[in-house]
Protein backbone atom coordinates (compact mmCIF):
# COMPACT_ATOMS: atom_id res chain seq x y z
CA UNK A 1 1.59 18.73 -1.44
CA UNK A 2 3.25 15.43 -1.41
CA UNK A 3 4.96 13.27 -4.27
CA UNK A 4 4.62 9.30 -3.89
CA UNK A 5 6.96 7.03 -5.46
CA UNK A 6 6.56 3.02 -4.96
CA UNK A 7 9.27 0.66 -5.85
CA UNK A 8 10.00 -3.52 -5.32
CA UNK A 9 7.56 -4.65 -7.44
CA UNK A 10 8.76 -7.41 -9.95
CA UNK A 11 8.12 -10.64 -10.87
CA UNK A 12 7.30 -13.80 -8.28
CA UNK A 13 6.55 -17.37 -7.96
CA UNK A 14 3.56 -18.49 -5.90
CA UNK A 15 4.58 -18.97 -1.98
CA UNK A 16 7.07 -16.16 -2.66
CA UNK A 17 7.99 -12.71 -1.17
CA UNK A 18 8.05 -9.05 -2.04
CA UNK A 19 8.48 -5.77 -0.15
CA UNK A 20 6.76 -2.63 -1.30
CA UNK A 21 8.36 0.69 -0.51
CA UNK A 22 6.69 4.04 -1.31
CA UNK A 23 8.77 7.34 -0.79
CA UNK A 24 7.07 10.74 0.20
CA UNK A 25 8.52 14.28 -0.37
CA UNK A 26 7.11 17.38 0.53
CA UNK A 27 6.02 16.35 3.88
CA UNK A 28 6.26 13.31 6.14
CA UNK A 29 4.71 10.19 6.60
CA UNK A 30 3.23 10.96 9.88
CA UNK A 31 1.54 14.06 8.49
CA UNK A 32 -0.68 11.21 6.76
CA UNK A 33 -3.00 8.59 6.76
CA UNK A 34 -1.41 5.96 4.37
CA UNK A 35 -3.04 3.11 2.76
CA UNK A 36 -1.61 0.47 -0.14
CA UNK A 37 -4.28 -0.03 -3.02
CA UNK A 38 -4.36 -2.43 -6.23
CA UNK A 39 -5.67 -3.05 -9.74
CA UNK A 40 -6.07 -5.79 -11.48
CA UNK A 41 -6.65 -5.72 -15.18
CA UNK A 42 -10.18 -5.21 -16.37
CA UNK A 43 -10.90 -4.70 -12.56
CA UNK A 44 -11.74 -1.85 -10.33
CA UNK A 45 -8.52 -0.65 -7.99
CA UNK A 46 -9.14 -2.29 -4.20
CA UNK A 47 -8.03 -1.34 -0.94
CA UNK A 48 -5.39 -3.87 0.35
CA UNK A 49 -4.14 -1.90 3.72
CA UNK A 50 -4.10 0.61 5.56
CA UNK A 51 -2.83 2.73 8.49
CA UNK A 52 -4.93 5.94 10.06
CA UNK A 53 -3.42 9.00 10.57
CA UNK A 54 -1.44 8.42 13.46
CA UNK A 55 -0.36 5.08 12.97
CA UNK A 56 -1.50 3.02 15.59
CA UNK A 57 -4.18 1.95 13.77
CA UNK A 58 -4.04 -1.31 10.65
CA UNK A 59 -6.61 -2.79 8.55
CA UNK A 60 -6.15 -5.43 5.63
CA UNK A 61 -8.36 -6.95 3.62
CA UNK A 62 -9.82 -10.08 4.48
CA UNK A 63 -8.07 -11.25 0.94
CA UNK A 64 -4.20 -10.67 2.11
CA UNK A 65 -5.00 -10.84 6.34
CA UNK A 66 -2.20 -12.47 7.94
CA UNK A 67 0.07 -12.27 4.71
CA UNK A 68 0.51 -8.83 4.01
CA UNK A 69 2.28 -6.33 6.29
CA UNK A 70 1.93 -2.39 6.27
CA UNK A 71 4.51 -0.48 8.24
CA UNK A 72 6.09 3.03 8.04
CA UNK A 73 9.31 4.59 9.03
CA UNK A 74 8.61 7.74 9.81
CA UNK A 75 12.62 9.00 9.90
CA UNK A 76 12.71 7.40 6.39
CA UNK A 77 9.66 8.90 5.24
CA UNK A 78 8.64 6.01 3.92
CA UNK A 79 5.74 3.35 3.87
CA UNK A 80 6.29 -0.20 3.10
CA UNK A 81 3.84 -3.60 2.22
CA UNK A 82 5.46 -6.88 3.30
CA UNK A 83 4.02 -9.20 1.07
CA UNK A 84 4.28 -13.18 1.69
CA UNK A 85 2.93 -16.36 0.65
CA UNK A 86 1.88 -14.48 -2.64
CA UNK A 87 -1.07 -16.08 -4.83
CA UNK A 88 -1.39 -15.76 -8.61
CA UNK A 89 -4.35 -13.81 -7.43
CA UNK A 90 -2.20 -10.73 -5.77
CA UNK A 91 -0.91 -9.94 -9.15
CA UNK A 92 -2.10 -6.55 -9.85
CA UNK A 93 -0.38 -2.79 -10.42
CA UNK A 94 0.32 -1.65 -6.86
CA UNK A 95 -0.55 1.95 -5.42
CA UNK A 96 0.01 3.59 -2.35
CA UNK A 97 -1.75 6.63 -1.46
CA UNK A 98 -1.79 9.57 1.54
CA UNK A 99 -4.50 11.67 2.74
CA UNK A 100 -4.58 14.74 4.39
CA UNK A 101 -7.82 13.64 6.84
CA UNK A 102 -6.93 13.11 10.91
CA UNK A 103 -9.28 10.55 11.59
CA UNK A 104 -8.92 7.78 14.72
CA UNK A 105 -10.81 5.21 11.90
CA UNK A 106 -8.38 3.81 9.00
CA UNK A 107 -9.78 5.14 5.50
CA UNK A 108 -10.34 2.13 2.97
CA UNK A 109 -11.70 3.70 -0.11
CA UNK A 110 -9.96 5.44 -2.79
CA UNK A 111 -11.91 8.43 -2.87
CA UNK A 112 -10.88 9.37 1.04
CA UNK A 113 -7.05 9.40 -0.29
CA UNK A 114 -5.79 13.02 -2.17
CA UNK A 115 -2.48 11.67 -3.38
CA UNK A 116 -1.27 8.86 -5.27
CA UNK A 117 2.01 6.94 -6.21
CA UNK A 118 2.19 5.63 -10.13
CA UNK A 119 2.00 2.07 -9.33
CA UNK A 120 4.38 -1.00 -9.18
CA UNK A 121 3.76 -3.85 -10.80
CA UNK A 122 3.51 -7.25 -9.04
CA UNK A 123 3.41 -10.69 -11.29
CA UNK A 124 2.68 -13.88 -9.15
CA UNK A 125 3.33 -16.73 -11.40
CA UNK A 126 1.69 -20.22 -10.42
């Protein structure tokens, strides 16, 4: 079992910056694959990033490549989502998420992902 908390959400101007964090108990971070979701209102939750199991592995989505950064500190136990150059469009309710499957391939739907955080909420205004 592991409990996922994000914080650093808040409230942004376009072109601006925010970092994600999301704190595991129960186990580490490198017992997991990790991955950052989102949800905008009145839309389905998306995958925004992700790292496989062992962690050599990232995928974005085309939406945030080359803006958004996953990384994980493993002595922290923690996960984190660099987020840059933010867009009115990023603004959504935040998520990260763990699973429990080793795979070599990063996992980019929500239904491959056992546990989940309760969100952070990210405003972009324009």
């Amino acid at each position: 079992q592991v409990h996922l908390v994000e914080s650093g959400g808040g409230l942004v101007q376009a072109g601006g910056s925010l970092r994600l964090s999301c704190a595991t108990s129960g186990r580490t971070v490198r017992d997991y694959a990790m991955g950052w979701f989102r949800q905008a209102p009145g839309k389905e939750r998306e995958f925004v990033a992700a790292k496989n199991w062992s962690g050599r592995t990232t995928y974005y989505a085309d939406s945030v490549k080359g803006r958004f950064t996953i990384s994980r500190d493993n002595a922290k136990n923690t996960m984190y989502l660099q987020m840059n150059s933010l867009k009115p469009e990023d603004t959504a309710v935040y998520y990260c998420a763990a699973s429990v499957s080793i795979y070599t391939r990063v996992l980019v739907t929500t239904g491959e992902y056992n546990y989940w955080g309760q969100g952070t909420q990210v405003t972009v205004s324009s």
